[in-house]
Protein backbone atom coordinates (compact mmCIF):
# COMPACT_ATOMS: atom_id res chain seq x y z
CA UNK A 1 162.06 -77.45 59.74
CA UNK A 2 160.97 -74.13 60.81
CA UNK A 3 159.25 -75.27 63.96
CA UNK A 4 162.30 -77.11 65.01
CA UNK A 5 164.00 -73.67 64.74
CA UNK A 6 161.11 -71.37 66.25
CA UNK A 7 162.30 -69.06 68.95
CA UNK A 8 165.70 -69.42 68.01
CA UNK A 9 167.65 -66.46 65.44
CA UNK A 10 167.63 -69.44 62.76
CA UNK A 11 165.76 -67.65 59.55
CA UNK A 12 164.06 -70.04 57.33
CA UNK A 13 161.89 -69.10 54.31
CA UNK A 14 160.80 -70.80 51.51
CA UNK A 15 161.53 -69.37 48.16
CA UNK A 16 159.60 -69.16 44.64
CA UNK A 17 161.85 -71.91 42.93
CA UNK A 18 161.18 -74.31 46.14
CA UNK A 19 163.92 -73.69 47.67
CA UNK A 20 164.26 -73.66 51.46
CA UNK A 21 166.28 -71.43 52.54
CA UNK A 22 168.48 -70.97 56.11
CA UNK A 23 170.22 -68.47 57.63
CA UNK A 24 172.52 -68.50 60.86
CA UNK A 25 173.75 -65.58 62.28
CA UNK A 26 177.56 -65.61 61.45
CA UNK A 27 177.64 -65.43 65.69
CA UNK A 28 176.30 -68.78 66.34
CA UNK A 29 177.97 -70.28 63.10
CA UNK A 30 181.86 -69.76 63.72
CA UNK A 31 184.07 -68.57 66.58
CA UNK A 32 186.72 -65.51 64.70
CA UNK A 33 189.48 -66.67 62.80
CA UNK A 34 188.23 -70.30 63.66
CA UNK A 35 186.75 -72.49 60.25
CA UNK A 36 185.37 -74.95 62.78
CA UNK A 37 181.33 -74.66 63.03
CA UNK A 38 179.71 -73.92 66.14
CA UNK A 39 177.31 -76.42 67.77
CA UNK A 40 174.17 -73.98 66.65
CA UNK A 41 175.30 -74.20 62.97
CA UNK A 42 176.23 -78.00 63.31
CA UNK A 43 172.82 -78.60 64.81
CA UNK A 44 171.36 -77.01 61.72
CA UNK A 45 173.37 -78.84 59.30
CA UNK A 46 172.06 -81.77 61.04
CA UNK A 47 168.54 -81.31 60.29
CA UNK A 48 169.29 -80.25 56.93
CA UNK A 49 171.57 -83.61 56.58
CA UNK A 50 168.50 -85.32 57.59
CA UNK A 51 166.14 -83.47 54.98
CA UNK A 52 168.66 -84.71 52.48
CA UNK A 53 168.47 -88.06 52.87
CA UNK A 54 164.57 -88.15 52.62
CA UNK A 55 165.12 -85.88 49.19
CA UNK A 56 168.04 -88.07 47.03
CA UNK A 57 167.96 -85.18 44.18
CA UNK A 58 168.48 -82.21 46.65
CA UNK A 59 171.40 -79.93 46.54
CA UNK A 60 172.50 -77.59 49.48
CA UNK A 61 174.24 -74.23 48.46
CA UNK A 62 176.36 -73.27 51.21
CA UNK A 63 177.62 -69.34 51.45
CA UNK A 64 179.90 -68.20 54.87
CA UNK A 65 180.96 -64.44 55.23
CA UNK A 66 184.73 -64.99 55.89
CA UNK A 67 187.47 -67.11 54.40
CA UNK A 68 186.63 -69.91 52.58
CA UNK A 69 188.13 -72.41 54.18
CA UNK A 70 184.29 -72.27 56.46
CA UNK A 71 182.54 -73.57 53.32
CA UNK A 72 184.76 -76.29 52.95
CA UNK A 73 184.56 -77.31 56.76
CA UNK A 74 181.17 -77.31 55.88
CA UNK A 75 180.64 -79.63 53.30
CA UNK A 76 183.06 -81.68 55.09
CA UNK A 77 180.88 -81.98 58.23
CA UNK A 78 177.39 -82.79 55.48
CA UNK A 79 179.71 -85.41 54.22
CA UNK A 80 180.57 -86.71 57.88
CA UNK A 81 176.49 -86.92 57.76
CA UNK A 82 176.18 -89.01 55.25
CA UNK A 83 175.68 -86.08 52.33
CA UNK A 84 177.50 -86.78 49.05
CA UNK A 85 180.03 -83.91 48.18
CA UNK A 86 178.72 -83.26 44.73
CA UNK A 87 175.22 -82.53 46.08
CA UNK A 88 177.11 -79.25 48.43
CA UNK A 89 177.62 -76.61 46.06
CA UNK A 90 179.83 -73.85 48.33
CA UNK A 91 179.59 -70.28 46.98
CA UNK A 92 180.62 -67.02 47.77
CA UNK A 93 178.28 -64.77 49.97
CA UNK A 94 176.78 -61.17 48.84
CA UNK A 95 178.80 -58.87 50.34
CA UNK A 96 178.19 -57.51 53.77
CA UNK A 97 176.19 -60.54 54.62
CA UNK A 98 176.62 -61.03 58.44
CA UNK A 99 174.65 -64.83 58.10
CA UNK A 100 175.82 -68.12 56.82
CA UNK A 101 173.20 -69.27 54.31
CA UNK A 102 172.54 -72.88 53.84
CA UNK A 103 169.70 -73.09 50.67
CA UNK A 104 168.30 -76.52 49.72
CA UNK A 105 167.11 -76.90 46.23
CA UNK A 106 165.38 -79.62 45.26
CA UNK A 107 166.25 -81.55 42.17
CA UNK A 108 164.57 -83.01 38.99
CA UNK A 109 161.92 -85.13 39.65
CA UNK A 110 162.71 -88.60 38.89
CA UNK A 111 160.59 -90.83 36.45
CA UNK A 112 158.66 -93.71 38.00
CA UNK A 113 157.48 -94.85 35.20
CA UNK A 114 157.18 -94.23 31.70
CA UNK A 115 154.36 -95.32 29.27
CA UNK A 116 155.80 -95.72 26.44
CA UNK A 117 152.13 -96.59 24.48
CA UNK A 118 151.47 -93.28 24.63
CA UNK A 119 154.63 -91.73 22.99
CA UNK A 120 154.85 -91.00 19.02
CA UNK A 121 157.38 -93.17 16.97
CA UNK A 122 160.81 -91.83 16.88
CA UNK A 123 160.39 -90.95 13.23
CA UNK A 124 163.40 -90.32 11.51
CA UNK A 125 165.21 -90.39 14.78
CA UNK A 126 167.74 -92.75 13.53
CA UNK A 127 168.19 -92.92 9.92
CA UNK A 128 169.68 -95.82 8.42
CA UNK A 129 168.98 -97.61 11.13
CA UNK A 130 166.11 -100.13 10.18
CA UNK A 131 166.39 -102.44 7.58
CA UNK A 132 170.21 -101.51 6.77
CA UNK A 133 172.42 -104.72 6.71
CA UNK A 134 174.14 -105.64 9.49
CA UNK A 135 177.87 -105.90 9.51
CA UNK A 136 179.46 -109.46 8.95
CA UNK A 137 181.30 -110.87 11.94
């Protein structure tokens, strides 16, 4: 993502937790007093939209200086994009932040297969539950 972004003002950083993180100058994100993104910011949103779709157990945290009506035009136009709601978590900027911050954060790994050989017996797990009479129908 960053080289699709180079020589632009898009910021993009990875973080310690594996996040990516993106940041728009609030200049090229929304016209004043408009909610409506910009094409730079929608162009962004794009490409993340796009990351999303290869990642099923991402989540994108969304924060716009402004009111915050932005972050819900936002997630609307990642859901126009084929980005489920739930996975756009909008929050409130830091203060005096003059950048819209889109931060994707991958999920929990997702178990392709288990062995189950290799796991100890669920010893007392369920008491009662082996050779208690079952109830007459």
């Amino acid at each position: 993502m960053k080289q699709l972004f180079e020589g632009t003002p898009v910021a993009i950083a990875s973080e310690p937790d594996g996040a990516m993180r993106v940041d728009v100058p609030l200049n090229f994100s929304f016209d004043d007093k408009s909610n409506a993104p910009k094409p730079p910011l929608r162009a962004v949103m794009d490409k993340v939209a796009v990351s999303m779709a290869r990642q099923a157990s991402t989540k994108v945290h969304v924060a716009t200086p402004g009111p915050p009506a932005r972050g819900a035009a936002m997630r609307s136009y990642l859901q126009g994009r084929g980005v489920i709601g739930l996975r756009v978590v909008v929050l409130a900027p830091p203060p005096g932040d003059a950048a819209v911050t889109l931060r994707v954060v991958p999920g929990p790994v997702a178990i392709d297969k288990l062995d189950d050989k290799n796991l100890p017996p669920p010893a007392n797990a369920f008491p009662g539950s082996r050779g208690a009479p079952k109830p007459a129908s």
